[in-house]
Protein backbone atom coordinates (compact mmCIF):
# COMPACT_ATOMS: atom_id res chain seq x y z
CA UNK A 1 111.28 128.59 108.19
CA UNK A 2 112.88 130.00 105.35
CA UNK A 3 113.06 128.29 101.91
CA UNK A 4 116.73 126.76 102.16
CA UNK A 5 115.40 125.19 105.32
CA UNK A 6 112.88 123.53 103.95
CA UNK A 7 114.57 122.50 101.08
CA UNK A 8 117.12 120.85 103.70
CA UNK A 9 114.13 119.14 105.33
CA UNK A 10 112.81 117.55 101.90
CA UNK A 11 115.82 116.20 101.45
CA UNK A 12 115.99 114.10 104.34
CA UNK A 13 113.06 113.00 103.80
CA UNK A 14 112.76 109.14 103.21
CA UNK A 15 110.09 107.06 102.99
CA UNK A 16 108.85 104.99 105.89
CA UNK A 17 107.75 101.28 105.14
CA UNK A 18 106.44 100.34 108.22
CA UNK A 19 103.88 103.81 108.15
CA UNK A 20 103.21 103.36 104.46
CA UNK A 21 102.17 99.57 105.25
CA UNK A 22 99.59 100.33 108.36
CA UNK A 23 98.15 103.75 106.79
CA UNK A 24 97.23 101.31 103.80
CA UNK A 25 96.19 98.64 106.21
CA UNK A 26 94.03 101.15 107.99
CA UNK A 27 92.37 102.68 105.10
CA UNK A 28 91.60 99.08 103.99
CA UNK A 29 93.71 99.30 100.50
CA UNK A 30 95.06 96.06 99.22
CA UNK A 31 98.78 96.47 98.05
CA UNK A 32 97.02 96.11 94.19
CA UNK A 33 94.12 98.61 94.82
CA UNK A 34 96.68 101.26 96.03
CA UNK A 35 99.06 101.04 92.82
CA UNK A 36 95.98 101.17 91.12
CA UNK A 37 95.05 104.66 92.51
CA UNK A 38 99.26 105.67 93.00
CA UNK A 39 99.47 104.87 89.32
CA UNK A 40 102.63 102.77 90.03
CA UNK A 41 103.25 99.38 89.65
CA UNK A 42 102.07 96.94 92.37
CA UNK A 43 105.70 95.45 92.77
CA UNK A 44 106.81 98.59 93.75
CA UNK A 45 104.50 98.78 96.53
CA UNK A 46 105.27 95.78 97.92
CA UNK A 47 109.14 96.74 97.73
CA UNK A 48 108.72 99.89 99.07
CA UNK A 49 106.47 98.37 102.26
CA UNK A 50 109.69 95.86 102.34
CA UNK A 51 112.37 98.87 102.37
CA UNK A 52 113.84 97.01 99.24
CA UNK A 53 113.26 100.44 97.35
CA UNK A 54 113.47 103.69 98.47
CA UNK A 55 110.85 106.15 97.28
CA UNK A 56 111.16 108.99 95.23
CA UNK A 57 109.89 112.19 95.80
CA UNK A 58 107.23 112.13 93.12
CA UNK A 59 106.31 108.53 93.99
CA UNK A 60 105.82 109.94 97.77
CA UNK A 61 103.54 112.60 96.55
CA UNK A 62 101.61 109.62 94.40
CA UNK A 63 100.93 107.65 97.40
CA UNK A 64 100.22 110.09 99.99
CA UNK A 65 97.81 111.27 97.54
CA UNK A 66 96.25 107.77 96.73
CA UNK A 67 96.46 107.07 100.43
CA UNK A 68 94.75 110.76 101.07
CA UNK A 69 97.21 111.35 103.78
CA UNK A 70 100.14 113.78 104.10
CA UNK A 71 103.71 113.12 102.81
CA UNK A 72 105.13 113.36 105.85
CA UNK A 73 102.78 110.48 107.32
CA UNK A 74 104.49 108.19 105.47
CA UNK A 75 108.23 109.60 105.75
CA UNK A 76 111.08 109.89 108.12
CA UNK A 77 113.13 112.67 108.81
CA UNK A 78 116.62 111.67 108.66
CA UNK A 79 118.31 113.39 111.32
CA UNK A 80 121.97 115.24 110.05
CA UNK A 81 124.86 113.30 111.19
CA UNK A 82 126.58 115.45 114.48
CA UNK A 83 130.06 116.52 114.11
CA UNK A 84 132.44 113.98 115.97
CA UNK A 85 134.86 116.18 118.04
């Protein structure tokens, strides 16, 4: 994969609320306790979980990292629109 590809890939990446929601369920954070270790506020979490807020790539690294999980865990690839003929 060169580096334009993956460059193409980060950029479709979005966060996903439902993952984000059961990886923190799973590793038994409360929305609080994972703000706490993301460094982000705790309405943010909950907005994020509620796909009221999209996440930004440094806020995905934050909780990936809090949740000890990879980035991609708790994204979606957004697949590139097909050309209508």
């Amino acid at each position: 994969m060169t580096k334009r590809d993956k460059c193409a890939k980060l950029s479709r990446m979005r966060l996903n609320p439902e993952a984000l929601r059961v990886i923190r369920e799973r590793t038994g954070l409360s929305k609080a306790e994972l703000a706490d270790r993301a460094g982000i506020d705790r309405t943010l979490v909950t907005r994020l979980e509620n796909g009221e807020r999209t996440g930004t790539p440094p806020v995905i690294v934050k909780l990936a990292t809090a949740l000890q999980c990879s980035q991609l865990a708790i994204c979606s690839i957004e697949q590139p629109a097909e050309a209508v003929s």
